[in-house]
C-alpha atoms as a PDB file:
ATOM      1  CA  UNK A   1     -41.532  25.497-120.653  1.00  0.00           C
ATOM      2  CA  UNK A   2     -37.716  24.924-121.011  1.00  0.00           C
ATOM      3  CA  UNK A   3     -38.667  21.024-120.888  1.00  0.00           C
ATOM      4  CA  UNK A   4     -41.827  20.819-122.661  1.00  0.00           C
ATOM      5  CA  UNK A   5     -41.911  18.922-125.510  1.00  0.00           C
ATOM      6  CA  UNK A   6     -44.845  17.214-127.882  1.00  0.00           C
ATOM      7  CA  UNK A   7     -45.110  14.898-130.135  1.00  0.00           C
ATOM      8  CA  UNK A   8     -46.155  15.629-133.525  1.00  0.00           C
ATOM      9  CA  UNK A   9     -49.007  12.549-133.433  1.00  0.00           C
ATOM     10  CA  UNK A  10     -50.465  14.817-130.439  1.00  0.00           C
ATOM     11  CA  UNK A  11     -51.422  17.286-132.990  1.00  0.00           C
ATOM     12  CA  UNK A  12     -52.013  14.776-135.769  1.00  0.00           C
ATOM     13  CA  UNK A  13     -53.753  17.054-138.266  1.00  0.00           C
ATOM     14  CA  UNK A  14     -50.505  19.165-138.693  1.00  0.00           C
ATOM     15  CA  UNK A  15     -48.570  18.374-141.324  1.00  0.00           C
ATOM     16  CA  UNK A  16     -44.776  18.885-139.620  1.00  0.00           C
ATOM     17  CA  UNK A  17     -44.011  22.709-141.155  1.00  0.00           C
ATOM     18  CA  UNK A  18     -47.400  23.639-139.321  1.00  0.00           C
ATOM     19  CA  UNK A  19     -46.817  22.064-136.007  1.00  0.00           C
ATOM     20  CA  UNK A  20     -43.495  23.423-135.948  1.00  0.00           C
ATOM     21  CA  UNK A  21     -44.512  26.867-136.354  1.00  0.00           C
ATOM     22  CA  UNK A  22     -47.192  26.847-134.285  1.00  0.00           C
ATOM     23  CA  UNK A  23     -45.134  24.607-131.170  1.00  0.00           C
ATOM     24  CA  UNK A  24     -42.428  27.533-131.500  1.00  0.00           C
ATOM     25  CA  UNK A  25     -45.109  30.626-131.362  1.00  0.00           C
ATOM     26  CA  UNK A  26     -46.475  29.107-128.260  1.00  0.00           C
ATOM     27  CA  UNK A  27     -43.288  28.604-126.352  1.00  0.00           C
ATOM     28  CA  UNK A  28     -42.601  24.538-126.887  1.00  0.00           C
ATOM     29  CA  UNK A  29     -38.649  24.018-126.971  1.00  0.00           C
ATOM     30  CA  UNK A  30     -38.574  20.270-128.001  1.00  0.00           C
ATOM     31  CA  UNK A  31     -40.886  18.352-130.613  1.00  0.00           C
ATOM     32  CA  UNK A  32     -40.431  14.481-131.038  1.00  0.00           C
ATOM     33  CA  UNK A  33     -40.865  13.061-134.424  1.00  0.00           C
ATOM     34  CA  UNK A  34     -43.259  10.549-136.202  1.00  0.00           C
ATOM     35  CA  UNK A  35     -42.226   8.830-139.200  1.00  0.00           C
ATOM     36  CA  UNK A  36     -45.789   9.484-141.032  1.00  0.00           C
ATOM     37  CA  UNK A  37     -44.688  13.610-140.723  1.00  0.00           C
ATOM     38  CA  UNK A  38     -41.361  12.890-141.715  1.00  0.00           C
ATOM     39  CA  UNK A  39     -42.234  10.610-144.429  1.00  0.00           C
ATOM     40  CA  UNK A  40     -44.912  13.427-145.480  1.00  0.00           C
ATOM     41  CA  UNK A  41     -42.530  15.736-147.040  1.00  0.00           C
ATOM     42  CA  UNK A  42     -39.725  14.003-147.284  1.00  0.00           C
ATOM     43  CA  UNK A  43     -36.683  13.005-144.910  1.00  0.00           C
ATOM     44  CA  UNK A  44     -34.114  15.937-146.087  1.00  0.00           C
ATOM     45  CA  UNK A  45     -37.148  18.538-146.380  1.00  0.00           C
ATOM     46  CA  UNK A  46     -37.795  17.342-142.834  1.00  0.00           C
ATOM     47  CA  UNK A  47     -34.409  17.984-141.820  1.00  0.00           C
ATOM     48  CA  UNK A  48     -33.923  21.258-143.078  1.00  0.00           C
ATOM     49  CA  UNK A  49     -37.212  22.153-141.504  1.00  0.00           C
ATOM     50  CA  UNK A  50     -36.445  20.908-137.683  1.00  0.00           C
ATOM     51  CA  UNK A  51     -32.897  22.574-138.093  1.00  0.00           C
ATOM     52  CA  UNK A  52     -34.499  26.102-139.198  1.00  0.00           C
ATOM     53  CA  UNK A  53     -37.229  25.364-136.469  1.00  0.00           C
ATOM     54  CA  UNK A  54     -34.682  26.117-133.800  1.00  0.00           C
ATOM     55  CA  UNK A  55     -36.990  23.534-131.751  1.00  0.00           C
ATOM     56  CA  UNK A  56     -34.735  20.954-130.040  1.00  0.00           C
ATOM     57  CA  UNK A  57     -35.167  17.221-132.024  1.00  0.00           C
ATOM     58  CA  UNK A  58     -35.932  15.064-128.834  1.00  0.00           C
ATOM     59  CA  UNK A  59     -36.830  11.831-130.325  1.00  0.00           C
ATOM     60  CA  UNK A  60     -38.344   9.997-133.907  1.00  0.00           C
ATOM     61  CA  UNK A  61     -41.596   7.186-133.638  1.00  0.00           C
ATOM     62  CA  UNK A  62     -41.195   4.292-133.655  1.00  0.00           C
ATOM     63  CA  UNK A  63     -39.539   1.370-134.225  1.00  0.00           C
ATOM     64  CA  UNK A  64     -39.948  -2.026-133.270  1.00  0.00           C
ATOM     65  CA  UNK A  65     -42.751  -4.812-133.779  1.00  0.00           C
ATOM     66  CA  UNK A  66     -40.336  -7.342-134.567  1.00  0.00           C
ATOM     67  CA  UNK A  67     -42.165 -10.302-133.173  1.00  0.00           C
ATOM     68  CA  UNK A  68     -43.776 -12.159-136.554  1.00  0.00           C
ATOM     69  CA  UNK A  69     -45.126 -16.374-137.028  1.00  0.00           C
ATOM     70  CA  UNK A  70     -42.694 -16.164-139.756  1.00  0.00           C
ATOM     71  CA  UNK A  71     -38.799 -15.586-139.856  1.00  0.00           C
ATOM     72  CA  UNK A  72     -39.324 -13.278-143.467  1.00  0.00           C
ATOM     73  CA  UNK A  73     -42.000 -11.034-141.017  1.00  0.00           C
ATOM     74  CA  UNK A  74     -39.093 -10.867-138.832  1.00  0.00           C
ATOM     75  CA  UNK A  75     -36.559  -9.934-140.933  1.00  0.00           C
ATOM     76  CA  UNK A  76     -38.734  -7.265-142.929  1.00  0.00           C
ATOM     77  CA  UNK A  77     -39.329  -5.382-139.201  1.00  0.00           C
ATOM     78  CA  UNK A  78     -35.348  -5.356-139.358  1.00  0.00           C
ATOM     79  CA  UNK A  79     -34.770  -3.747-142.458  1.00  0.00           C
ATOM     80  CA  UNK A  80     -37.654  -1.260-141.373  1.00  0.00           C
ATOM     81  CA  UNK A  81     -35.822  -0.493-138.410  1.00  0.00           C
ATOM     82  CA  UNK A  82     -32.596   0.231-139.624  1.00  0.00           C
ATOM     83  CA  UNK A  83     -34.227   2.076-142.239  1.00  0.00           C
ATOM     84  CA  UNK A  84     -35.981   4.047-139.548  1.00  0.00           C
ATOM     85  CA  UNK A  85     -32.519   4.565-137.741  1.00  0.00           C
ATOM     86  CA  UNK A  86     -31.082   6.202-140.683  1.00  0.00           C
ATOM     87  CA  UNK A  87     -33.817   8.379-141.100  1.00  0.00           C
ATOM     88  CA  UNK A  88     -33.647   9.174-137.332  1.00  0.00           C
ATOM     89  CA  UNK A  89     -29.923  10.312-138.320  1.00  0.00           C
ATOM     90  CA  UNK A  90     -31.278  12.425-141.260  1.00  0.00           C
ATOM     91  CA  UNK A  91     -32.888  14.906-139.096  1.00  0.00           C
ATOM     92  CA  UNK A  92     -30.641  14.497-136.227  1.00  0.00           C
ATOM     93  CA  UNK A  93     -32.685  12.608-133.844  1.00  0.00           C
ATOM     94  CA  UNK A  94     -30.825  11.383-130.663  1.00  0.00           C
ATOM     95  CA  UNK A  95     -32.939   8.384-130.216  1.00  0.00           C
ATOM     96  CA  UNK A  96     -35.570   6.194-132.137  1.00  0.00           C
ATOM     97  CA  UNK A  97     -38.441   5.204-130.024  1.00  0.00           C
ATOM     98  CA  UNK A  98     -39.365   1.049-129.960  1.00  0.00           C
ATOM     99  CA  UNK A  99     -42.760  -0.180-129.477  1.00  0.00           C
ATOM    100  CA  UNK A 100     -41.398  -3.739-129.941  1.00  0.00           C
ATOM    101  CA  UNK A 101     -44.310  -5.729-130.635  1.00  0.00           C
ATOM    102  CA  UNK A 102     -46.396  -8.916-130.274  1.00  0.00           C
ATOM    103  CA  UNK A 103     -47.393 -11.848-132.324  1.00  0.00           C
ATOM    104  CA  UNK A 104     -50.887 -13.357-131.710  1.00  0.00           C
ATOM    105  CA  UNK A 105     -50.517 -17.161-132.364  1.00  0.00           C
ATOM    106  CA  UNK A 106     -46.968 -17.795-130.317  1.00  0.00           C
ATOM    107  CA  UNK A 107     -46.080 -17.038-126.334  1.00  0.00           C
ATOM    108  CA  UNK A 108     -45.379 -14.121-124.925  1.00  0.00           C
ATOM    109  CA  UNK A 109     -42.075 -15.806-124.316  1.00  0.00           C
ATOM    110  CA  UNK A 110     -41.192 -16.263-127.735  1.00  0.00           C
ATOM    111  CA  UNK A 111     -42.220 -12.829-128.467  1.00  0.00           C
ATOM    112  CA  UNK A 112     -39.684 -11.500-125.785  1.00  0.00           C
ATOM    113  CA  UNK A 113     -37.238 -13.448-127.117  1.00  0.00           C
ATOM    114  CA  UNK A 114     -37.546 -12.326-131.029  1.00  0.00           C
ATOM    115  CA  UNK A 115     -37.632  -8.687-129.181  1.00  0.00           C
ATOM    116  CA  UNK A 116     -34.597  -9.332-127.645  1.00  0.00           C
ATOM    117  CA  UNK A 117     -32.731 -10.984-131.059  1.00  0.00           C
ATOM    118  CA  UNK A 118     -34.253  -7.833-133.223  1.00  0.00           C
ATOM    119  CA  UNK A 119     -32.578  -5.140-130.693  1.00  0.00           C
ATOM    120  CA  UNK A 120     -29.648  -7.205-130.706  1.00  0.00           C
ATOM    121  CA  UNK A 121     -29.204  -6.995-134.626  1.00  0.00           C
ATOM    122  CA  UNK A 122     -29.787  -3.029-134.745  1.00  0.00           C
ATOM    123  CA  UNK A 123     -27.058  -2.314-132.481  1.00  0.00           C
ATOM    124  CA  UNK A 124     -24.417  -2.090-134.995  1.00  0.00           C
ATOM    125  CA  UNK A 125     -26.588   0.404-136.782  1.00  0.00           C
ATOM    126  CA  UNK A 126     -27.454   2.495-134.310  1.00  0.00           C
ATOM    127  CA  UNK A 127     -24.012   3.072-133.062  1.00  0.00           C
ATOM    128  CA  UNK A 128     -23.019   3.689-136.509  1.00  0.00           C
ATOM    129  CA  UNK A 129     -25.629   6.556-136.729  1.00  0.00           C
ATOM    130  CA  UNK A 130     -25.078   7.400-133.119  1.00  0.00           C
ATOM    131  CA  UNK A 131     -28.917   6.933-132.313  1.00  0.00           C
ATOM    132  CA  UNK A 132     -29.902   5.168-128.765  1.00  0.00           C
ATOM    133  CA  UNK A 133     -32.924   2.340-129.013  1.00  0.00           C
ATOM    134  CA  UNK A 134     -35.804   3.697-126.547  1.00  0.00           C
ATOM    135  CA  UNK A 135     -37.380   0.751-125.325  1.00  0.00           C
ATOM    136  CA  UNK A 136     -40.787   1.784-124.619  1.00  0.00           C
ATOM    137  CA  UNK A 137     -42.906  -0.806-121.948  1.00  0.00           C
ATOM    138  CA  UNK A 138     -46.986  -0.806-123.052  1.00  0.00           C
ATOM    139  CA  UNK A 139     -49.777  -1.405-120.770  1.00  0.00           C
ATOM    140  CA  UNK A 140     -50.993  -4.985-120.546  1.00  0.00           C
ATOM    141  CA  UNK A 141     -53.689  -4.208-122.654  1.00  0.00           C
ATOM    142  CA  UNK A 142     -51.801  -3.867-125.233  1.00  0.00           C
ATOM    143  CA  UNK A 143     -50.267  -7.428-125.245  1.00  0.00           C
ATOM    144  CA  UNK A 144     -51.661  -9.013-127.533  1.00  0.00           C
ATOM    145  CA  UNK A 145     -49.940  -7.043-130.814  1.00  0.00           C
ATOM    146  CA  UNK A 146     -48.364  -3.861-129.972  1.00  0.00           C
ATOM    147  CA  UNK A 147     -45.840  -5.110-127.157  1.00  0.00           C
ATOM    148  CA  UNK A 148     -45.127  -8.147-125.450  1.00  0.00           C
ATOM    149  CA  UNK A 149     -43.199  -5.682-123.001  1.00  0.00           C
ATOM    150  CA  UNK A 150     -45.451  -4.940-120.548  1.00  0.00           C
ATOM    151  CA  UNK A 151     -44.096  -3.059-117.544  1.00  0.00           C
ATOM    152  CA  UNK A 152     -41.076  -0.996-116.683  1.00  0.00           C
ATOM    153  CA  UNK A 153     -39.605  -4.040-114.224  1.00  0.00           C
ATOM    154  CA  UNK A 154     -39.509  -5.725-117.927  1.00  0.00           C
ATOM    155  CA  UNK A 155     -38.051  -3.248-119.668  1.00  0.00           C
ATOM    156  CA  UNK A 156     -35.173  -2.602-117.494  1.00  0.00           C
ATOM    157  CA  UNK A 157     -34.583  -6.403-117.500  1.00  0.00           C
ATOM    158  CA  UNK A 158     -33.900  -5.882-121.539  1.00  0.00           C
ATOM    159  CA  UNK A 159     -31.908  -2.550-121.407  1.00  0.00           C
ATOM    160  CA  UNK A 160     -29.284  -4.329-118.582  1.00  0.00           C
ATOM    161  CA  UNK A 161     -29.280  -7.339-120.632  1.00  0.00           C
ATOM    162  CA  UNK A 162     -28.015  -5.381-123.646  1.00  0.00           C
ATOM    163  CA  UNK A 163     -25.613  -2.824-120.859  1.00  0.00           C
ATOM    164  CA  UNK A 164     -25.172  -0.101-124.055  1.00  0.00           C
ATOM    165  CA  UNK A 165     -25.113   3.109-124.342  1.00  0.00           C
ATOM    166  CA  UNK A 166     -27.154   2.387-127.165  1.00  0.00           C
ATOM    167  CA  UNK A 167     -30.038   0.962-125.883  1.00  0.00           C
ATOM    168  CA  UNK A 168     -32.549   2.468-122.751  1.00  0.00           C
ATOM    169  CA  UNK A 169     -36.192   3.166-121.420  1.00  0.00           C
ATOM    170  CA  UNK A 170     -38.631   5.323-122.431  1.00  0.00           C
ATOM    171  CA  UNK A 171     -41.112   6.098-119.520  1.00  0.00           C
ATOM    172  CA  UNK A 172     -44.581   6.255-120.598  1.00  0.00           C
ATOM    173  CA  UNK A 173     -47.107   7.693-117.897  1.00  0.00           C
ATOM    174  CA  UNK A 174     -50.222   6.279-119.444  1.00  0.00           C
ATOM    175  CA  UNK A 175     -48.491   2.986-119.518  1.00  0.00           C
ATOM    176  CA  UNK A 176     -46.859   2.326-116.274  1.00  0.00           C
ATOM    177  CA  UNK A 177     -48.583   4.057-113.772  1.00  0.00           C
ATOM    178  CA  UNK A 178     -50.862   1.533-112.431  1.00  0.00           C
ATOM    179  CA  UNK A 179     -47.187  -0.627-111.989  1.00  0.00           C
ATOM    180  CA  UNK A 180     -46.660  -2.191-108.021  1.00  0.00           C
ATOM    181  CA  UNK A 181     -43.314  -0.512-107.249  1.00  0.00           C
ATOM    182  CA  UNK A 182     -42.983   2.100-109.506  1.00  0.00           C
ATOM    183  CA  UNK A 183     -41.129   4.455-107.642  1.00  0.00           C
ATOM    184  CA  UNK A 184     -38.342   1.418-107.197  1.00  0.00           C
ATOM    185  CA  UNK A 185     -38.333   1.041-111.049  1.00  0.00           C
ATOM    186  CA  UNK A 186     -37.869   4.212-111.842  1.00  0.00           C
ATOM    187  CA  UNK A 187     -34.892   4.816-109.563  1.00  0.00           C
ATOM    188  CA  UNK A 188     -33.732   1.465-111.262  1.00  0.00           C
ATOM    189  CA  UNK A 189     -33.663   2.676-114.594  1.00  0.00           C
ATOM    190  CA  UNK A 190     -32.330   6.058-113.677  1.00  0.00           C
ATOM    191  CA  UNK A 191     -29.166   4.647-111.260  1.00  0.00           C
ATOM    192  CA  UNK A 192     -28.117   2.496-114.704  1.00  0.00           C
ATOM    193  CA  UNK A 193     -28.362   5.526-116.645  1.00  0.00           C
ATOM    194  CA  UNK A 194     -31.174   3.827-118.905  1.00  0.00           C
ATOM    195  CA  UNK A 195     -33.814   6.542-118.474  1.00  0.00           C
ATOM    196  CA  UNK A 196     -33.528   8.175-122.175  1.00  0.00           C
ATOM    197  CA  UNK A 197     -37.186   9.550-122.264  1.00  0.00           C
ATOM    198  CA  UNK A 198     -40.334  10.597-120.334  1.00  0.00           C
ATOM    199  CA  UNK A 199     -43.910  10.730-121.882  1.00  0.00           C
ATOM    200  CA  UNK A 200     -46.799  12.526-120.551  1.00  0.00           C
ATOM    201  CA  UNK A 201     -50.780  12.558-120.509  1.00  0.00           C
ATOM    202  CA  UNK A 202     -53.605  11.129-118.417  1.00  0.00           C
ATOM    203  CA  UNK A 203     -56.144   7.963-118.328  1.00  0.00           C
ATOM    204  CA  UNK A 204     -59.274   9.202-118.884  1.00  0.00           C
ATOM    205  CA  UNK A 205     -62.271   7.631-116.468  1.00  0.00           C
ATOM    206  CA  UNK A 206     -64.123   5.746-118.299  1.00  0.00           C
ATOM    207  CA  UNK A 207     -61.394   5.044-120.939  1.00  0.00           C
ATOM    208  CA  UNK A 208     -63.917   5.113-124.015  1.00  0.00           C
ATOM    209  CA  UNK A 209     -61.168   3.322-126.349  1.00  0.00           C
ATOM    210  CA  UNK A 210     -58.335   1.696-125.471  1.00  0.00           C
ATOM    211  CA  UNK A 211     -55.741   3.437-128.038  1.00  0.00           C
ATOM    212  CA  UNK A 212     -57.740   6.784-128.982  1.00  0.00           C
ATOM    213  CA  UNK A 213     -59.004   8.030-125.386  1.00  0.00           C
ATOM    214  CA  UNK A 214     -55.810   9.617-123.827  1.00  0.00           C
ATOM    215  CA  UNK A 215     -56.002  12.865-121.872  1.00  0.00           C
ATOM    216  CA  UNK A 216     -54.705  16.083-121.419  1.00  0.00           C
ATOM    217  CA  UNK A 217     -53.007  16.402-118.216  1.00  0.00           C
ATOM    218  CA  UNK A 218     -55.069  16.425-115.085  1.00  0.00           C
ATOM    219  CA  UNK A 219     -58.223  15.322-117.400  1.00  0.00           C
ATOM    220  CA  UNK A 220     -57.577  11.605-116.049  1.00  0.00           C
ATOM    221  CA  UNK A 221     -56.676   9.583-112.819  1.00  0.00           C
ATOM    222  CA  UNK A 222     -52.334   9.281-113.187  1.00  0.00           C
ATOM    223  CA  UNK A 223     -50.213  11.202-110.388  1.00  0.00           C
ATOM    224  CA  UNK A 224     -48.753  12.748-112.802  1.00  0.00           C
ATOM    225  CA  UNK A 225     -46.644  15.456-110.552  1.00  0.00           C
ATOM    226  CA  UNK A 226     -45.698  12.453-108.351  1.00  0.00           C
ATOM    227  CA  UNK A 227     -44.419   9.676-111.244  1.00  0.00           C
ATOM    228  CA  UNK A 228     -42.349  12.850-112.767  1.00  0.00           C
ATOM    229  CA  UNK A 229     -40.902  14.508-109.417  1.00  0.00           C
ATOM    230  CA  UNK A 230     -39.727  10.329-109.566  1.00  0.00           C
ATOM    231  CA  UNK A 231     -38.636  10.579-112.510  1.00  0.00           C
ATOM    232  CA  UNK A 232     -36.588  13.715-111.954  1.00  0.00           C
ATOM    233  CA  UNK A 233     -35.071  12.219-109.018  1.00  0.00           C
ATOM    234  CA  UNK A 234     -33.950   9.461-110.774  1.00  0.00           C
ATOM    235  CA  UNK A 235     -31.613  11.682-112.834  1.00  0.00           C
ATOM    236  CA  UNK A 236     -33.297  12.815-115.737  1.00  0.00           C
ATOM    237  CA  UNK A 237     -33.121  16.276-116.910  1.00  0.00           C
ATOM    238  CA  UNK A 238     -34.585  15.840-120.447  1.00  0.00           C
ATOM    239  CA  UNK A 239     -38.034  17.284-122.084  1.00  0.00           C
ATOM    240  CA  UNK A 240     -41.358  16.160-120.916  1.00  0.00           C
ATOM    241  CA  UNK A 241     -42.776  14.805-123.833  1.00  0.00           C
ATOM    242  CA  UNK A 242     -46.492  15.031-124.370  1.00  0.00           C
ATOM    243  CA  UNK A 243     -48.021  12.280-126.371  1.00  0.00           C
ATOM    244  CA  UNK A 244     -51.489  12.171-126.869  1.00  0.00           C
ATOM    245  CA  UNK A 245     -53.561  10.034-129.165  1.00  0.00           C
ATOM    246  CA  UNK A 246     -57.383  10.960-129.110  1.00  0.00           C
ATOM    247  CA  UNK A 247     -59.469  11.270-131.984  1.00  0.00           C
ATOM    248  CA  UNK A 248     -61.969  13.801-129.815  1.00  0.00           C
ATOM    249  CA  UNK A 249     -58.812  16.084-129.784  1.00  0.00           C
ATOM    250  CA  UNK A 250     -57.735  15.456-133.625  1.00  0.00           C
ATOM    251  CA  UNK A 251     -61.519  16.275-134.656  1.00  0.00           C
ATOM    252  CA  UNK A 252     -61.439  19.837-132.795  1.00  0.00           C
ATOM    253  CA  UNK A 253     -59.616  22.979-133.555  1.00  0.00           C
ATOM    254  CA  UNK A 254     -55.872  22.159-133.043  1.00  0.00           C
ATOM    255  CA  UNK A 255     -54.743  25.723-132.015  1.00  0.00           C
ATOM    256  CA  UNK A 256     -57.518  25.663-128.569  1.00  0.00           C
ATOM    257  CA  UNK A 257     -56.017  21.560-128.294  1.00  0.00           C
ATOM    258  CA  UNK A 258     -52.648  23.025-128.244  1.00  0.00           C
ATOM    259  CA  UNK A 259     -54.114  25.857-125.540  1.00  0.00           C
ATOM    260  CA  UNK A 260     -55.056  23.359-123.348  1.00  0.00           C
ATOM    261  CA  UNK A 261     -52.473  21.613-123.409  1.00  0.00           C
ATOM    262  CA  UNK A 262     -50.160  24.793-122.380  1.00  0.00           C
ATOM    263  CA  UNK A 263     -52.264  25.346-119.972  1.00  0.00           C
ATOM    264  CA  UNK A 264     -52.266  21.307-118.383  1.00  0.00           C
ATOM    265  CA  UNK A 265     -48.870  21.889-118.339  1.00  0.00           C
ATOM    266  CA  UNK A 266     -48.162  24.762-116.581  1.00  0.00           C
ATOM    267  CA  UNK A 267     -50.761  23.866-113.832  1.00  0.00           C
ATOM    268  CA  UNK A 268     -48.987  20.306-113.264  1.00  0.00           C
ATOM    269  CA  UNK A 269     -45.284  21.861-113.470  1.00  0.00           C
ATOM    270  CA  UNK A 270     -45.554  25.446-111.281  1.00  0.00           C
ATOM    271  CA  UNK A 271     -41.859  26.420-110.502  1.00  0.00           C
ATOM    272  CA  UNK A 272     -42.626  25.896-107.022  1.00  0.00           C
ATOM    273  CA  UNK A 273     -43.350  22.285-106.797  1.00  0.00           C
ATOM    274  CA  UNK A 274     -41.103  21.089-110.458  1.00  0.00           C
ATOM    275  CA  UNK A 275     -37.667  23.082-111.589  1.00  0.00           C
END
């Protein structure tokens, strides 16, 4: 329990005071942000709240989409970044969490590259405020707007491109786990000291939607215990983060969704097999 964290879009119909009371009470140690919870009652109330919370601020979601037809879309998702940076600072979050994006209309290519330029122009910032850029790959599916970075290979290309301590991987279960050479990637990422963050949950069989279908641990078809016993290999030491979007869980009672949860957890990380 000493690494579990969630994500406070896992238990969307918490406002932030709630989740945090109730992810304490049940044992959590780590909670990663969302800007809409933040935003909800206000960046400094926020702050005061996470530091009273005694939870451990693991990351704040998400930057990015920077890819736009036009160079004023572009520049906008810049602003909203740095904006997003500072507010990461606010409540003392180590890292800011990029789903980078996709524009329907240009390449993939060109995409990458307007990734690439956007990252390049927050750096400044976020060494000022002393918050790393999570680079977080997306499944393929999701290629079209949410990320033209599509696999972990790809995203360690960017983070060595950019060789700063400002700038890394987040490691997404639901989104890499299907990737040929995984294992390979993972030590990659973790040998350059670019693994900042691990998320957890599970791919549901059938998948009923493609962005509000994810599972609770072990409901789904991802080694999980496998891809994170990689993972820890690889170096990384940090919280497990669970991030779940499902609108099946969000309609239910959030205190037996949080149970559950618990539960998945402890059944996929016994002592015995995980430290």
């Amino acid at each position: 329990m000493q690494r579990l964290c969630i994500h406070t879009i896992t238990t969307k119909p918490w406002d932030l005071e709630t989740a945090l009371e109730k992810y304490r009470n049940a044992g959590v140690t780590g909670i990663t942000v969302w800007q809409d919870a933040a935003q909800a009652v206000g960046i400094n109330r926020a702050g005061s709240l996470l530091q009273e919370s005694g939870l451990e601020i693991v990351a704040y979601c998400r930057g990015g989409f920077f890819p736009h037809l036009e160079e004023a879309g572009r520049m906008k998702a810049i602003e909203e970044n740095k904006k997003m940076l500072d507010e990461a600072a606010a409540i003392e979050a180590p890292m800011l969490v990029l789903v980078c994006g996709s524009a329907p209309g240009q390449s993939l290519e060109t995409s990458r590259d307007q990734i690439k330029k956007g990252i390049e122009s927050l750096l400044p910032r976020a060494e000022e405020n002393k918050v790393a850029l999570a680079i977080e790959p997306l499944h393929p599916m999701y290629a079209d707007t949410r990320s033209a970075i599509n696999s972990l290979s790809m995203a360690n290309d960017f983070a060595e491109h950019f060789n700063s301590p400002w700038v890394g991987v987040a490691v997404d279960v639901y989104h890499i786990w299907w990737e040929p050479g995984l294992k390979e990637q993972i030590v990659r990422c973790g040998s350059n000291q670019n693994l900042l963050a691990f998320h957890i949950c599970d791919w549901k069989m059938p998948t009923a939607d493609m962005l509000l279908d994810r599972g609770i641990m072990g409901e789904g078809c991802i080694p999980i215990q496998k891809i994170s016993q990689w993972v820890d290999e690889a170096g990384f030491a940090g919280h497990r983060e669970v991030e779940i979007f499902s609108q099946k869980y969000w309609e239910g009672d959030q205190d037996e969704y949080l149970n559950k949860i618990i539960t998945a957890y402890k059944n996929h990380y016994p002592k015995e097999i995980i430290a």
